[in-house]
Protein backbone atom coordinates (compact mmCIF):
# COMPACT_ATOMS: atom_id res chain seq x y z
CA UNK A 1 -24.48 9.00 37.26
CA UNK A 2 -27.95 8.85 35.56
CA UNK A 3 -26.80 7.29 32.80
CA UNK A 4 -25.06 4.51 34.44
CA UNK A 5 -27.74 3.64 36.82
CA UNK A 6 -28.21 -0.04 36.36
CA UNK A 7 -24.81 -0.79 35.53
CA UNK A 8 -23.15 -2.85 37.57
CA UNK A 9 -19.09 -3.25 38.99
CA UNK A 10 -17.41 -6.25 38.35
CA UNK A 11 -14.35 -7.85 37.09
CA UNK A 12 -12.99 -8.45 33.77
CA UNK A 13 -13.22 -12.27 33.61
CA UNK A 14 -16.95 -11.46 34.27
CA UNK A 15 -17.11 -9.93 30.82
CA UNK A 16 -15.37 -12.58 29.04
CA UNK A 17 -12.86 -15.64 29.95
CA UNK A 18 -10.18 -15.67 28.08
CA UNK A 19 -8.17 -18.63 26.61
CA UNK A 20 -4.74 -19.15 24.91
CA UNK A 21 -4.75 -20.12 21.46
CA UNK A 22 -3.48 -23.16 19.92
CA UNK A 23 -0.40 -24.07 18.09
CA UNK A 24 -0.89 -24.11 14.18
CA UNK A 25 2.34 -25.54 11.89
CA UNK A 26 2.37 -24.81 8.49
CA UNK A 27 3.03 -28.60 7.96
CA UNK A 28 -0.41 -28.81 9.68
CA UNK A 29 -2.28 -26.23 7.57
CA UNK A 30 -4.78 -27.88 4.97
CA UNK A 31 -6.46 -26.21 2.06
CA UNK A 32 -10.21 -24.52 3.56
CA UNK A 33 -12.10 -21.60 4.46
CA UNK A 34 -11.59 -21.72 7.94
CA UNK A 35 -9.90 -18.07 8.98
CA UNK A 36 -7.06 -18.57 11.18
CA UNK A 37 -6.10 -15.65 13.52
CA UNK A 38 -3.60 -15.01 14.93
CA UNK A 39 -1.92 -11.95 16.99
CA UNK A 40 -3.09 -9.55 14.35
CA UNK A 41 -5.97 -11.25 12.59
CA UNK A 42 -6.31 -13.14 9.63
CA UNK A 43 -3.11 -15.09 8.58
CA UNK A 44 -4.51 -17.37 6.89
CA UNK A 45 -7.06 -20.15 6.27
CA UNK A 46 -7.41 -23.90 7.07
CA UNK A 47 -10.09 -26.85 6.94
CA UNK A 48 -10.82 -26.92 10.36
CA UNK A 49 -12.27 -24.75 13.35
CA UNK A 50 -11.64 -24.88 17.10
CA UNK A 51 -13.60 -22.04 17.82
CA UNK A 52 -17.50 -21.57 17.03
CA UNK A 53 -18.14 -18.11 16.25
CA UNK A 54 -18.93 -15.22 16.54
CA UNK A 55 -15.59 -14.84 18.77
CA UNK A 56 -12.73 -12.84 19.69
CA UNK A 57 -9.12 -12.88 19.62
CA UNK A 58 -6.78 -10.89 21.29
CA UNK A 59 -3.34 -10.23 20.22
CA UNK A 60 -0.89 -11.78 23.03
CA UNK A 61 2.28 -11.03 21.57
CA UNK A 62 4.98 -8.85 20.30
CA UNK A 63 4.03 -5.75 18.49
CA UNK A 64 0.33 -6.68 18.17
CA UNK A 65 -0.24 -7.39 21.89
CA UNK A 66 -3.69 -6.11 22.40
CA UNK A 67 -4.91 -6.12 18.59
CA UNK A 68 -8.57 -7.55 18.85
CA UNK A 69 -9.88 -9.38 15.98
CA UNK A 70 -13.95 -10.11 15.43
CA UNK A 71 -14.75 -13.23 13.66
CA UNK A 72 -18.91 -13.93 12.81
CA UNK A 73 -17.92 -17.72 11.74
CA UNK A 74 -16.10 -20.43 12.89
CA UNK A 75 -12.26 -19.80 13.40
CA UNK A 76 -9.22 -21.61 14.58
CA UNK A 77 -7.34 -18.95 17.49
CA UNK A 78 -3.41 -19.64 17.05
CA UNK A 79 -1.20 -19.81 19.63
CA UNK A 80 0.47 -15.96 19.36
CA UNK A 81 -3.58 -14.83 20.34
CA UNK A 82 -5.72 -15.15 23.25
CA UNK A 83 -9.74 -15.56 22.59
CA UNK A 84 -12.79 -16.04 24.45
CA UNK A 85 -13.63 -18.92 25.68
CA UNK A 86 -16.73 -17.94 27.29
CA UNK A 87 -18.90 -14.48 27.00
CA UNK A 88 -20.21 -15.01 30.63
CA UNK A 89 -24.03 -14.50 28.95
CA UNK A 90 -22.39 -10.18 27.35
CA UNK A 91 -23.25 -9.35 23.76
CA UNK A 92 -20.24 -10.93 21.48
CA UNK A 93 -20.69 -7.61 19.72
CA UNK A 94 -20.49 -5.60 22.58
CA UNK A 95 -17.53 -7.20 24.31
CA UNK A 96 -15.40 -6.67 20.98
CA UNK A 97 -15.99 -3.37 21.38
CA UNK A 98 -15.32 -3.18 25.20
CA UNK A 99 -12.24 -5.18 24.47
CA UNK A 100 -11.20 -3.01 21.55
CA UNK A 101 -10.70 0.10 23.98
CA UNK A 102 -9.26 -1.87 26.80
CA UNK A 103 -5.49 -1.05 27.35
CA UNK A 104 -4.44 -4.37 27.09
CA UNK A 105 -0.68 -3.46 27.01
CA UNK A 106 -0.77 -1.90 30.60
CA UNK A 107 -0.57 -5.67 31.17
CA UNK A 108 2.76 -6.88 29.64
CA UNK A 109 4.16 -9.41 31.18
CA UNK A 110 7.15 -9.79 29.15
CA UNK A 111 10.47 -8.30 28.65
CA UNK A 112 12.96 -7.89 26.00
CA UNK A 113 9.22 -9.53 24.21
CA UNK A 114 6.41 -7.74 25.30
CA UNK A 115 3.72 -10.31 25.71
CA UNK A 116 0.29 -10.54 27.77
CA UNK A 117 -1.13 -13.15 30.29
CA UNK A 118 -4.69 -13.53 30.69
CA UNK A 119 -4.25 -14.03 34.78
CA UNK A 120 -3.10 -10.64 34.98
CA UNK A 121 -6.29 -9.17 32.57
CA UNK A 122 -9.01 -11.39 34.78
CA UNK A 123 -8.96 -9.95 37.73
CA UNK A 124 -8.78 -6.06 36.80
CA UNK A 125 -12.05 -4.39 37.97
CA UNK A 126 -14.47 -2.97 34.90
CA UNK A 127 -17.84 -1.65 35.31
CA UNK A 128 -20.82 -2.88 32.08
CA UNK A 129 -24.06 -2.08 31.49
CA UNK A 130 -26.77 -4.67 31.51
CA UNK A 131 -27.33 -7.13 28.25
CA UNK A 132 -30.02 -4.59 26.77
CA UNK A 133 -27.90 -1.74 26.62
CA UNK A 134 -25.30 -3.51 25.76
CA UNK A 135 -27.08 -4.42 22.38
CA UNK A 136 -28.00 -1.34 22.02
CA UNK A 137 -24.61 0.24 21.57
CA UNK A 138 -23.09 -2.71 19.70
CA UNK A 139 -25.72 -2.11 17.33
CA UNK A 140 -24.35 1.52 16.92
CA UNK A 141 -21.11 0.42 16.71
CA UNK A 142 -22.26 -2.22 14.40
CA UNK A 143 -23.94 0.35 12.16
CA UNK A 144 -21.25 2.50 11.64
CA UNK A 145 -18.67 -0.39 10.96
CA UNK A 146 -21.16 -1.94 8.38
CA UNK A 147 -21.14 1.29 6.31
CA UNK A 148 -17.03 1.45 6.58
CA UNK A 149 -17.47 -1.96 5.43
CA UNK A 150 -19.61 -1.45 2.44
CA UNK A 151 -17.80 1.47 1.80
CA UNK A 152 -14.87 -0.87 1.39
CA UNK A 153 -15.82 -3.56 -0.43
CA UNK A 154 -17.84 -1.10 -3.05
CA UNK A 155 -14.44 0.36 -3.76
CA UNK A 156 -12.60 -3.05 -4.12
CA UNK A 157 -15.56 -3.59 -6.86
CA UNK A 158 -14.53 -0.31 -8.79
CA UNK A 159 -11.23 -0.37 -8.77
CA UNK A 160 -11.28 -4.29 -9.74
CA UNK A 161 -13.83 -2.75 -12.81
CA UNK A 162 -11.00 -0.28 -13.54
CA UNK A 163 -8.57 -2.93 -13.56
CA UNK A 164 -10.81 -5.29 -15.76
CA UNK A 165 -11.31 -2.18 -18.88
CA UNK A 166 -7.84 -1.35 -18.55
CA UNK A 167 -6.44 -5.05 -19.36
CA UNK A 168 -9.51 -5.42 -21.75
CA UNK A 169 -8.24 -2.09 -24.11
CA UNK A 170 -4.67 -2.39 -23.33
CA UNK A 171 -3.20 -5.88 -22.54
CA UNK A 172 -5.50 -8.24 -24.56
CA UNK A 173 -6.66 -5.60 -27.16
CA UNK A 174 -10.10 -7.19 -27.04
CA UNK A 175 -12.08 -4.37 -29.05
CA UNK A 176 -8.95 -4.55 -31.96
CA UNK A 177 -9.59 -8.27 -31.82
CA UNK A 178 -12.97 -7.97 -32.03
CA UNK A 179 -13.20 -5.67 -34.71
CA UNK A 180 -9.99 -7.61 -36.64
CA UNK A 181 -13.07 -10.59 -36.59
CA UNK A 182 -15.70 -8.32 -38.31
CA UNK A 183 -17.42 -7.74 -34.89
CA UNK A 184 -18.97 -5.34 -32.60
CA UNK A 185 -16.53 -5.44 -29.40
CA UNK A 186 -18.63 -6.99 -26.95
CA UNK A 187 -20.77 -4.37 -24.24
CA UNK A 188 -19.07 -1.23 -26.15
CA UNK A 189 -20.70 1.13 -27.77
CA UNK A 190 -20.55 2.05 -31.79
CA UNK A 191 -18.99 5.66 -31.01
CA UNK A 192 -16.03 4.51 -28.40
CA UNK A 193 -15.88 1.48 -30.76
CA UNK A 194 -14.53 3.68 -33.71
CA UNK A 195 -12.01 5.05 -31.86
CA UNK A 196 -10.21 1.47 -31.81
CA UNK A 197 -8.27 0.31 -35.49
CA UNK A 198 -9.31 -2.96 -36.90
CA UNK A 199 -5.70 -4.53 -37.19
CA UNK A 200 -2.14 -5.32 -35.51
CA UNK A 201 1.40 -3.83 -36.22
CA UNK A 202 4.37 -5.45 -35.30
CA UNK A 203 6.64 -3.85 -32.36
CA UNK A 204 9.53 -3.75 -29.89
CA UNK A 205 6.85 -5.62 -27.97
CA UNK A 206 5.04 -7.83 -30.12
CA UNK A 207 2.21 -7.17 -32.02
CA UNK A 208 0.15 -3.73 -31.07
CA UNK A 209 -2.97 -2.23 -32.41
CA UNK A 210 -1.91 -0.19 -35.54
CA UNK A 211 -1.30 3.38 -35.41
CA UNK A 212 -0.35 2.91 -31.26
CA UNK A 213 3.30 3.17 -30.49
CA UNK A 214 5.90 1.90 -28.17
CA UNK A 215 7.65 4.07 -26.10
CA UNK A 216 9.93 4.75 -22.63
CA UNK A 217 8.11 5.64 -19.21
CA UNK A 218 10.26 8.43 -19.15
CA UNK A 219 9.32 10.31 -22.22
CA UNK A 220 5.57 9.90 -21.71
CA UNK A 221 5.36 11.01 -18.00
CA UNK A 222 7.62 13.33 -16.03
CA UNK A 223 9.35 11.18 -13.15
CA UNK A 224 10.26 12.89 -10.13
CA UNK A 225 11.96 11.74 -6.64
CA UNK A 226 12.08 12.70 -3.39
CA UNK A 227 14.26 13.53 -0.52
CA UNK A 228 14.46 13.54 3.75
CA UNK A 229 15.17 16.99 4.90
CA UNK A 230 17.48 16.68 8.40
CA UNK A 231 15.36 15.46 11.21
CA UNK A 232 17.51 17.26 13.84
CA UNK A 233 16.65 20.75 11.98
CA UNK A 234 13.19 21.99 13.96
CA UNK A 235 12.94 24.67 11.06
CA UNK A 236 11.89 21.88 8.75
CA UNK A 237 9.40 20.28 10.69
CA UNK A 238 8.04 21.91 13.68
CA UNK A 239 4.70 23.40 13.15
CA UNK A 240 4.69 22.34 9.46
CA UNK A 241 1.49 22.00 7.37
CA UNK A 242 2.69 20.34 4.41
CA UNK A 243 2.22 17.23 3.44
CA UNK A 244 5.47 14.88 3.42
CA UNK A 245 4.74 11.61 2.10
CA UNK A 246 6.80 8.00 3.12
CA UNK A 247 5.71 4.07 1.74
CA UNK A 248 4.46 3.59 5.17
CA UNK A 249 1.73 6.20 4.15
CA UNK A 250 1.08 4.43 0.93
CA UNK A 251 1.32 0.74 2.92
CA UNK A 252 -2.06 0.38 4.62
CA UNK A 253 -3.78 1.78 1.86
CA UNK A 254 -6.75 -0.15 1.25
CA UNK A 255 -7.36 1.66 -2.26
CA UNK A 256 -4.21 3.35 -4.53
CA UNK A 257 -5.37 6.77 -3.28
CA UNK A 258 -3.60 9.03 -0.46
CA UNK A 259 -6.04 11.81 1.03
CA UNK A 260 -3.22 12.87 4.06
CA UNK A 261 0.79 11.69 5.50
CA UNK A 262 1.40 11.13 8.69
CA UNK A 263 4.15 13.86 9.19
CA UNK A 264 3.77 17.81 7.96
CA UNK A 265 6.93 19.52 6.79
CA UNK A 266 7.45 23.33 6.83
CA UNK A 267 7.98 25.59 3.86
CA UNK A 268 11.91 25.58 4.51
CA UNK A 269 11.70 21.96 4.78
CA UNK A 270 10.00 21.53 1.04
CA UNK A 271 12.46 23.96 -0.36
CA UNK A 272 15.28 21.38 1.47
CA UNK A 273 13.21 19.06 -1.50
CA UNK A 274 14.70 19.21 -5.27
CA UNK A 275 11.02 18.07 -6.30
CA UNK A 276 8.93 20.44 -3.70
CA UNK A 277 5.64 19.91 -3.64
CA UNK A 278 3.99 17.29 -6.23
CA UNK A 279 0.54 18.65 -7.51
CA UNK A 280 -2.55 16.49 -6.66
CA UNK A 281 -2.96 13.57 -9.17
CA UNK A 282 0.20 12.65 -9.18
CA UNK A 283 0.86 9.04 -9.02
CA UNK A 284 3.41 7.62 -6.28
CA UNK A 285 4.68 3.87 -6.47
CA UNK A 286 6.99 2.91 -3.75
CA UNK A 287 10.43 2.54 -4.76
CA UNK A 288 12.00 0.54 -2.04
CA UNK A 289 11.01 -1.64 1.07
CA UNK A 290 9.55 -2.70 -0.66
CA UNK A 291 8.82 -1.53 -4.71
CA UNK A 292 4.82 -1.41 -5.81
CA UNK A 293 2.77 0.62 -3.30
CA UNK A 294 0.43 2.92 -5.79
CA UNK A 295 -1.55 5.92 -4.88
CA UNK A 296 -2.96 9.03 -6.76
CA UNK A 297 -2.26 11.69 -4.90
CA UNK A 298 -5.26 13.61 -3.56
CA UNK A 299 -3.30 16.12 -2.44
CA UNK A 300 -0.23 18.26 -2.97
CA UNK A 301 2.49 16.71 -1.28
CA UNK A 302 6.43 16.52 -0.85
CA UNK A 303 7.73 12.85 -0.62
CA UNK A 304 10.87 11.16 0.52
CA UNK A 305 13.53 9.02 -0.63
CA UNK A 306 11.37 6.24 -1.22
CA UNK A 307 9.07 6.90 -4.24
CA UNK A 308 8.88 7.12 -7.91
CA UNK A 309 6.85 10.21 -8.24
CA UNK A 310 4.68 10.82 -11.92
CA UNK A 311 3.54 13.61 -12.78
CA UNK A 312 1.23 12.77 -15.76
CA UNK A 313 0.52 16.08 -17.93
CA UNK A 314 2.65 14.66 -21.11
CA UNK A 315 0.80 12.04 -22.96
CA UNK A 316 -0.07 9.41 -20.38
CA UNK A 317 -2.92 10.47 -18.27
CA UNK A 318 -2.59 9.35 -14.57
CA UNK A 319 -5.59 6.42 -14.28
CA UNK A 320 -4.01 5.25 -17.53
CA UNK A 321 -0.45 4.60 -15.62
CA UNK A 322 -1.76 3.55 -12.33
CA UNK A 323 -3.25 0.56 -14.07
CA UNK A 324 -0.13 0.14 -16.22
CA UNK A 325 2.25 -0.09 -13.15
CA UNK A 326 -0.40 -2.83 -11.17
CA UNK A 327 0.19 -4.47 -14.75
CA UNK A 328 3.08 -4.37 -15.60
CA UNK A 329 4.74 -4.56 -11.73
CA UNK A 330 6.61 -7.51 -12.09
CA UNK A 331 8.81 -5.99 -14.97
CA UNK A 332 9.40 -3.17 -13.21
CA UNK A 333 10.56 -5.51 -10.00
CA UNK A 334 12.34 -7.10 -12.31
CA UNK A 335 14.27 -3.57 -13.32
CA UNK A 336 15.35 -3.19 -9.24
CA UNK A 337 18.20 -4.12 -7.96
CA UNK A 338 19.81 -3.47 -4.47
CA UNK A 339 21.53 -6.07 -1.81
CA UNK A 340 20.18 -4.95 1.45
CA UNK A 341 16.72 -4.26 -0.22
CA UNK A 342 15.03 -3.83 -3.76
CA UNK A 343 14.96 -0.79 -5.15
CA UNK A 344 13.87 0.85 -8.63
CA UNK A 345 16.10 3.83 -9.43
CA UNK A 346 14.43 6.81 -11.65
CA UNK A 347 17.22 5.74 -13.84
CA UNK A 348 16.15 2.25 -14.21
CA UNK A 349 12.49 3.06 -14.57
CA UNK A 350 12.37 5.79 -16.93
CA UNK A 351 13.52 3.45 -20.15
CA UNK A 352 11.05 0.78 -19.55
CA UNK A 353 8.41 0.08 -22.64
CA UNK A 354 5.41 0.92 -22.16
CA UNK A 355 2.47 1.25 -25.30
CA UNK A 356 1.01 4.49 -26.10
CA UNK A 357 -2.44 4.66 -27.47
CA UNK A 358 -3.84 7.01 -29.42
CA UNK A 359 -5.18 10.18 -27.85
CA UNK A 360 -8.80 9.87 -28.28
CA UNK A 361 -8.57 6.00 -26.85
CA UNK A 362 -6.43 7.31 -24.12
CA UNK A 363 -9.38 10.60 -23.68
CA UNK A 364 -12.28 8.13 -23.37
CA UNK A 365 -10.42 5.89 -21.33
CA UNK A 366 -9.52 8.43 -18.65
CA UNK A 367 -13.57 9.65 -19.27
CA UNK A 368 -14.94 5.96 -18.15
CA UNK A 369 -12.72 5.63 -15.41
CA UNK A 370 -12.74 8.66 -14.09
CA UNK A 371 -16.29 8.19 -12.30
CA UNK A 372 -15.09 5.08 -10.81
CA UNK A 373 -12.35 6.75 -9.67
CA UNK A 374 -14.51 9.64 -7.97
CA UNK A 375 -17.06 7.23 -6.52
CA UNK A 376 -13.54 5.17 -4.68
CA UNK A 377 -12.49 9.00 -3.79
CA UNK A 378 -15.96 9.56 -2.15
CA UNK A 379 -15.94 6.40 -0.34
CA UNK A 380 -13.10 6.55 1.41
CA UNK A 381 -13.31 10.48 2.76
CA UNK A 382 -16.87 9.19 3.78
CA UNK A 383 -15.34 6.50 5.54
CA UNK A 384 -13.20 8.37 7.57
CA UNK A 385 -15.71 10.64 8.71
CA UNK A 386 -17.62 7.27 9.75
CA UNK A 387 -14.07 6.18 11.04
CA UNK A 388 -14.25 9.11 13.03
CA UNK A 389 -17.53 9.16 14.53
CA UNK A 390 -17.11 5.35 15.61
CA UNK A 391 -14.06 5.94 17.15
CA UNK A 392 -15.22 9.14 19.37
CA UNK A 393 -18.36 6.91 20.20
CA UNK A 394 -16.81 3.94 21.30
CA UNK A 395 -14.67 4.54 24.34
CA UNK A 396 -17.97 7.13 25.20
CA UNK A 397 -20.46 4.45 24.84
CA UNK A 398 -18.82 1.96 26.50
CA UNK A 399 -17.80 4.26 29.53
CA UNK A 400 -21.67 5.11 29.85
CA UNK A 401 -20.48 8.97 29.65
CA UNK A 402 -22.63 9.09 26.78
CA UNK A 403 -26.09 7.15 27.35
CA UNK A 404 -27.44 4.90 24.00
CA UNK A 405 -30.31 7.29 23.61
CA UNK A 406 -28.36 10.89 23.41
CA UNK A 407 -26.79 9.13 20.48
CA UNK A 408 -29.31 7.69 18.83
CA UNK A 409 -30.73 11.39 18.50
CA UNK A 410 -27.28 12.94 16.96
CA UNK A 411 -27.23 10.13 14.61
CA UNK A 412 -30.51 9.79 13.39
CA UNK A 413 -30.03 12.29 10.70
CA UNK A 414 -26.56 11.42 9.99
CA UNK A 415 -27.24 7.86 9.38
C-alpha cells in the first residue's frame, strides 16, 4: 500500500475525456502529411488536422475496438476511433500507456458488430498516481519504446542498403557499366571490382554481364512446400515443440526474418509433412493470401500449405534470392493464378528466369551483406527482449504494484 500512497481513486473520464472521431471520405482526402487514424492507426495521410497533438486514439470498432494509437503531431481522429479530447491536466505519455492496458472491450456495446461507447468507459472507477509519478513511468515506458523504435528504423536502413547493392550488381549492372566506360565503379574497391567483366552478352533476358548465365529458379535452388497435418489429431499438436510456420507468421513481419511461429507441432505431426523440417536459412515467400511475404528462416521449421519454401545450398545463396524475389515480385505475381485467391504453384515458380552470376560475385556478395543481415538479426531478438520487459512493466507500473524507483534500480544496468 506503500507504494500507492498518494494515489488517488477516481473515475476514468478524470484521466482523459474521450471524443468520437470525425467522418473522413476519400473524396475528401487531399495530398499532406497530416496522419489520419483511424480504428487501428495510421490509414493514411491528409492536409489538414483536427486534433493538436500529442493525442490518442482509441479503436471504437470492429476487430480493433480498443487498439490505442499515440500520435506526437497534429492528427485528424476518423470516425471508426475515439480520442481524447481533454487529458484532465495527466501526462499524454502516461495516459497512452494507462489506456493501452485498459480492457476496453469489456465495454462493447454492440452486437453482431462489436463496437465501444465512450459513456459506458467514463464512468468506470480507476485509481492514478499523481502527475510526477506519472512522468516518471511514462518516461520508462518511453525509454524502452524509443530503443524498439531505433531498433526498427536501424533495420529498415540495412535492409533498404541490402536492397540498394543488390539492384546496383544485379539489376542495373552498375560496376559492368562502369568498367564497360573505362572506370573505377563508383565507392567499390579495386579487388571486388575485378571480380566484375568489363562487357555485355546477349540473353533470354536481354543483355547480361558476360560470362553470367540465365537460368530457372528451380535448378539453382531446391523448392520445397508444405502441408497441414489434421487439426482434430492431438498426436500432432498437443505438447509439440516444433516450429510450424503459416503467412500469418510471415505477415506482421517488420523485417524478412522469422525468429518463432505461433503454433508448435509434434514429431508425428512433422513426419505427417513431405518436406519435415526446413533447416535455418531457408527462405519462405508466401504463396497464397496473398503471394510475397519473405523471411529467412532463423530457425528450423515445418510450414504449411501456404509457402514456397528455398532451400539455397545449390548455386544461389539465400541473401542473393531474398533480394531477387522483392525484385523480381511482380513477375512472379504475374506467374499465379487462382479464382478465389492468387496463388504461385511450385510448378509455376520453379521455371521462372532468373540470372546467375559468377561464383566469386555471388561469394562477395553474400560476404557484404551478410553483416547487414546479422546486425537486422541482432536488432530484432534485442527488441523483443525490450518488447518483453515493456510489456511486463506496463500493466505493473501503472497498477503501482511495482513503485517507479524499484525499477529504475533493475534497469539501470540493463539500459
Amino acid at each position: 500500500m506503500s507504494k500507492q500512497r498518494k494515489w488517488r481513486d477516481t473515475i476514468f473520464e478524470n484521466l482523459v475525456l474521450l471524443q468520437r472521431g470525425i467522418d473522413l471520405p476519400q473524396s475528401q482526402r487531399r495530398v499532406g502529411d497530416i496522419p489520419i487514424l483511424g480504428s487501428s492507426g495510421v490509414t493514411g495521410y491528409h492536409n489538414e488536422s483536427k486534433v493538436a497533438g500529442p493525442g490518442i486514439t482509441v479503436g471504437r470498432s470492429g476487430a480493433s475496438i480498443g487498439v490505442v494509437t499515440y500520435s506526437d503531431i497534429d492528427f485528424w481522429p476518423l470516425n471508426t476511433a475515439l480520442y481524447v479530447k481533454d487529458f484532465r491536466g495527466n501526462h499524454p505519455r502516461f495516459a497512452y500507456y494507462f489506456l493501452k492496458q485498459f480492457d476496453f472491450k469489456r465495454y462493447n456495446s454492440g452486437s453482431a458488430q462489436p463496437s465501444l461507447n465512450r459513456n459506458f468507459v467514463h464512468p468506470t472507477k480507476i485509481r492514478i498516481p499523481p502527475l510526477k509519478t506519472q512522468q516518471a513511468i511514462a518516461h520508462i515506458l518511453g525509454t524502452i519504446d524509443e530503443k524498439i523504435d531505433l531498433n526498427r528504423r536501424m533495420n529498415e536502413t540495412l535492409e533498404a542498403m541490402a536492397q540498394a547493392i543488390f539492384k546496383s550488381w544485379f539489376v542495373d549492372f552498375d560496376p559492368v557499366k562502369a568498367k564497360a566506360r573505362g572506370e573505377q565503379p563508383v565507392g567499390m574497391d579495386a579487388e571486388t571490382a575485378a571480380l566484375f567483366p568489363d562487357s555485355f552478352e546477349p540473353s533470354g533476358l536481354g543483355e547480361i554481364p558476360r560470362g553470367w548465365r540465365v537460368s530457372e529458379v528451380g535448378k539453382e535452388v531446391i523448392v520445397k512446400g508444405g502441408a497441414t497435418p489434421s487439426t482434430k489429431n492431438p498426436l500432432f499438436w498437443d505438447g509439440g515443440s516444433f516450429c510450424w510456420a503459416t503467412p500469418k507468421d510471415l505477415s506482421a513481419l517488420e523485417s524478412p526474418v522469422l525468429l518463432d511461429t505461433a503454433r508448435k507441432i509434434t514429431e508425428e505431426g512433422v513426419n505427417r509433412i513431405s518436406s519435415k523440417l526446413l533447416p535455418k536459412g531457408t527462405l519462405l515467400m508466401s504463396s497464397r493470401a496473398p503471394v510475397g511475404y519473405l523471411a529467412i528462416a532463423e530457425i528450423d521449421t515445418a510450414v504449411n500449405q501456404g509457402f514456397i519454401a528455398m532451400e539455397c545450398s545449390k548455386s544461389l545463396n539465400c541473401m542473393y534470392m531474398l533480394f531477387w524475389c522483392k525484385e523480381n515480385m511482380e513477375t512472379i505475381k504475374s506467374n499465379a493464378n487462382g479464382s478465389t485467391f492468387q496463388e504461385i504453384s511450385k510448378k509455376n515458380f520453379k521455371p521462372i528466369s532468373i540470372i546467375v552470376p559468377e561464383e566469386l560475385v555471388l561469394n562477395k556478395f553474400e560476404s557484404a551483406i551478410s553483416p547487414l543481415y546479422r546486425k537486422i538479426v541482432s536488432n530484432l531478438k534485442e527488441r523483443q527482449t525490450l518488447t518483453s520487459l515493456r510489456d511486463t512493466l506496463l500493466p505493473n507500473l501503472i497498477s503501482g504494484e511495482l513503485s517507479v524507483a524499484e525499477v529504475e534500480r533493475k534497469l539501470e544496468a540493463e539500459l
